[in-house]
C-alpha atoms as a PDB file:
ATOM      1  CA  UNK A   1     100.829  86.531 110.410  1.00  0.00           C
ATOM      2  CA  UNK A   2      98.495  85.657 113.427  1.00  0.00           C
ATOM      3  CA  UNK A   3     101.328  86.623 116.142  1.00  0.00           C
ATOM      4  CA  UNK A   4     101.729  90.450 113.485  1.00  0.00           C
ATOM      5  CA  UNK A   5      98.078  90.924 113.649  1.00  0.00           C
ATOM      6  CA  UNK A   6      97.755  90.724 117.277  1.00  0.00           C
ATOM      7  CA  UNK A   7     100.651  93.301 117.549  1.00  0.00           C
ATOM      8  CA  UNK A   8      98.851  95.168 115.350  1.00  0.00           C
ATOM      9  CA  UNK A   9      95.465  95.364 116.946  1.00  0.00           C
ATOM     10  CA  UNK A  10      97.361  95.991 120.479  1.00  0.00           C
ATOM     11  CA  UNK A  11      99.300  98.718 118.807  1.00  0.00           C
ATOM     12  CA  UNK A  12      96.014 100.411 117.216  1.00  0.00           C
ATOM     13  CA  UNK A  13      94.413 100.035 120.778  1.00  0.00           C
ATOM     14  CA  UNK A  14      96.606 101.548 122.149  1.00  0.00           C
ATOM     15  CA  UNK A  15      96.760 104.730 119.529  1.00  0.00           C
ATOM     16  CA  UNK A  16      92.997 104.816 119.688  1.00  0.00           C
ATOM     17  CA  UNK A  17      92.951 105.073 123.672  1.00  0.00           C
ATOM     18  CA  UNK A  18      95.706 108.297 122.785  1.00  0.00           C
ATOM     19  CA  UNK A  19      93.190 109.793 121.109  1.00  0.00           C
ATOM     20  CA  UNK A  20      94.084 109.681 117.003  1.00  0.00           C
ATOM     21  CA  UNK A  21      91.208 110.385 114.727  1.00  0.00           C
ATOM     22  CA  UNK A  22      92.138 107.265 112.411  1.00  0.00           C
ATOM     23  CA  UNK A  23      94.196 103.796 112.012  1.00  0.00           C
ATOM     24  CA  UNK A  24      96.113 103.725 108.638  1.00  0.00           C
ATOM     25  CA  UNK A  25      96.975 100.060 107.446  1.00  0.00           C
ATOM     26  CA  UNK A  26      99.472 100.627 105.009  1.00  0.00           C
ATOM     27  CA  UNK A  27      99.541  97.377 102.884  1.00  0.00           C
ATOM     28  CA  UNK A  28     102.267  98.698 100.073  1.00  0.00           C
ATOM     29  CA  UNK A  29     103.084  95.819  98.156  1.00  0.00           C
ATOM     30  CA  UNK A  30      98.988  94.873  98.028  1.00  0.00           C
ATOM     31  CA  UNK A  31      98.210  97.005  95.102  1.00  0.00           C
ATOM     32  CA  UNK A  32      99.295  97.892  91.208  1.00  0.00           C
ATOM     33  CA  UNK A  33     100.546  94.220  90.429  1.00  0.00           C
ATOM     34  CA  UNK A  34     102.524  92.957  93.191  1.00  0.00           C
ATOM     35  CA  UNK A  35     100.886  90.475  94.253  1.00  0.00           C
ATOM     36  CA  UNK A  36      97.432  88.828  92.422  1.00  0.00           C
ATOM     37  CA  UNK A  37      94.237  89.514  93.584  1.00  0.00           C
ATOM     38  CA  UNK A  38      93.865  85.992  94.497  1.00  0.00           C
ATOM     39  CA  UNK A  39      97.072  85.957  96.755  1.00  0.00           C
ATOM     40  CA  UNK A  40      95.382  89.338  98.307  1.00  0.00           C
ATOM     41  CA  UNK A  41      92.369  87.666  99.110  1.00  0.00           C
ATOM     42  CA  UNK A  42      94.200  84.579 100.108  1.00  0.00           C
ATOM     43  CA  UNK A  43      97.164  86.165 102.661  1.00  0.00           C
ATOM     44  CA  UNK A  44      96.637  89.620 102.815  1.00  0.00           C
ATOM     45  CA  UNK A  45      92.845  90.224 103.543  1.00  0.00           C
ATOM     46  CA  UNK A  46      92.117  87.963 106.615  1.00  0.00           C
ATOM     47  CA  UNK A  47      94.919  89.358 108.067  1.00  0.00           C
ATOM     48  CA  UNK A  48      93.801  92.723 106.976  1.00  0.00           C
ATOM     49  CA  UNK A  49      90.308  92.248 108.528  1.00  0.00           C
ATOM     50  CA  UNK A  50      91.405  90.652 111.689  1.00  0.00           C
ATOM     51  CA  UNK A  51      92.955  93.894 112.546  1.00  0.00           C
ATOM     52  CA  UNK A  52      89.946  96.079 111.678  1.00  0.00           C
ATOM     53  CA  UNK A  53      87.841  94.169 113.376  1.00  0.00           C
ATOM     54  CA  UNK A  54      89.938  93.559 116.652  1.00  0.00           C
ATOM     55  CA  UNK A  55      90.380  97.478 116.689  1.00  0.00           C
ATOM     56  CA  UNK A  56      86.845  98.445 115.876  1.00  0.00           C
ATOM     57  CA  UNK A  57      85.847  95.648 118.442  1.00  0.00           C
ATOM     58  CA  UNK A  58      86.872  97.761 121.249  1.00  0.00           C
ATOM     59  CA  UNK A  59      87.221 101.555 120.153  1.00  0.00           C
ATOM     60  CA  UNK A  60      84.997 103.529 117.462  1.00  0.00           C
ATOM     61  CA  UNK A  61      87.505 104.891 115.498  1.00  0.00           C
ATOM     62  CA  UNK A  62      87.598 104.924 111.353  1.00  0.00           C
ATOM     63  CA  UNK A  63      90.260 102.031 110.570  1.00  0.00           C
ATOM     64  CA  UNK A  64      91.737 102.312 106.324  1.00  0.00           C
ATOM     65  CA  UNK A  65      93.759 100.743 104.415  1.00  0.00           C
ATOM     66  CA  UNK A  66      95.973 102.074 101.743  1.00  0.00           C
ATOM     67  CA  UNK A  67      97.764 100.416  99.081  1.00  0.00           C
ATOM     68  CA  UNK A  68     100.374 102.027  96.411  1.00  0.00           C
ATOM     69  CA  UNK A  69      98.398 101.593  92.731  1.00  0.00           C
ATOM     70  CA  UNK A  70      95.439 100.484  91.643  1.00  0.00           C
ATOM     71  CA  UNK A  71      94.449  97.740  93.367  1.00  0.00           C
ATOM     72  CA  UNK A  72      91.438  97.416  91.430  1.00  0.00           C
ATOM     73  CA  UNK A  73      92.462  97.280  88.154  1.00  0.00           C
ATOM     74  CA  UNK A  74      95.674  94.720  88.837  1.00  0.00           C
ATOM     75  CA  UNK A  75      95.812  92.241  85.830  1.00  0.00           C
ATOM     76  CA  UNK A  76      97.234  89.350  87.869  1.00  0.00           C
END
């Protein structure tokens, strides 16, 4: 997940520097029940901030996330 995130953050570098107005994360499988909100927290979200941060860290640029469902009502 470290070696992904990297990639990631180079990746949304390199969009920013092309001159997009935003960074989508798209993190599917995070939301309506896939996985629980403590495996989120656990595996998903450090991950999830690394990239935000690594981005943010060098261009200004509006970084989301989206998830399919409702990631804050998931029962499990």
């Amino acid at each position: 997940m470290r070696r992904f995130a990297e990639g990631t953050i180079a990746l949304g570098i390199g969009q920013a520097r092309h001159g997009v107005d935003a960074i989508l994360i798209s993190s599917a499988f995070a939301g309506a029940g896939f996985i629980s909100r403590e495996h989120y927290r656990r595996f998903v979200l450090p991950f999830e901030k690394r990239v935000i941060d690594g981005i943010r860290s060098v261009c200004d640029i509006p970084v989301y996330t989206h998830t399919c469902g409702a990631s804050a009502t998931a029962s499990n």
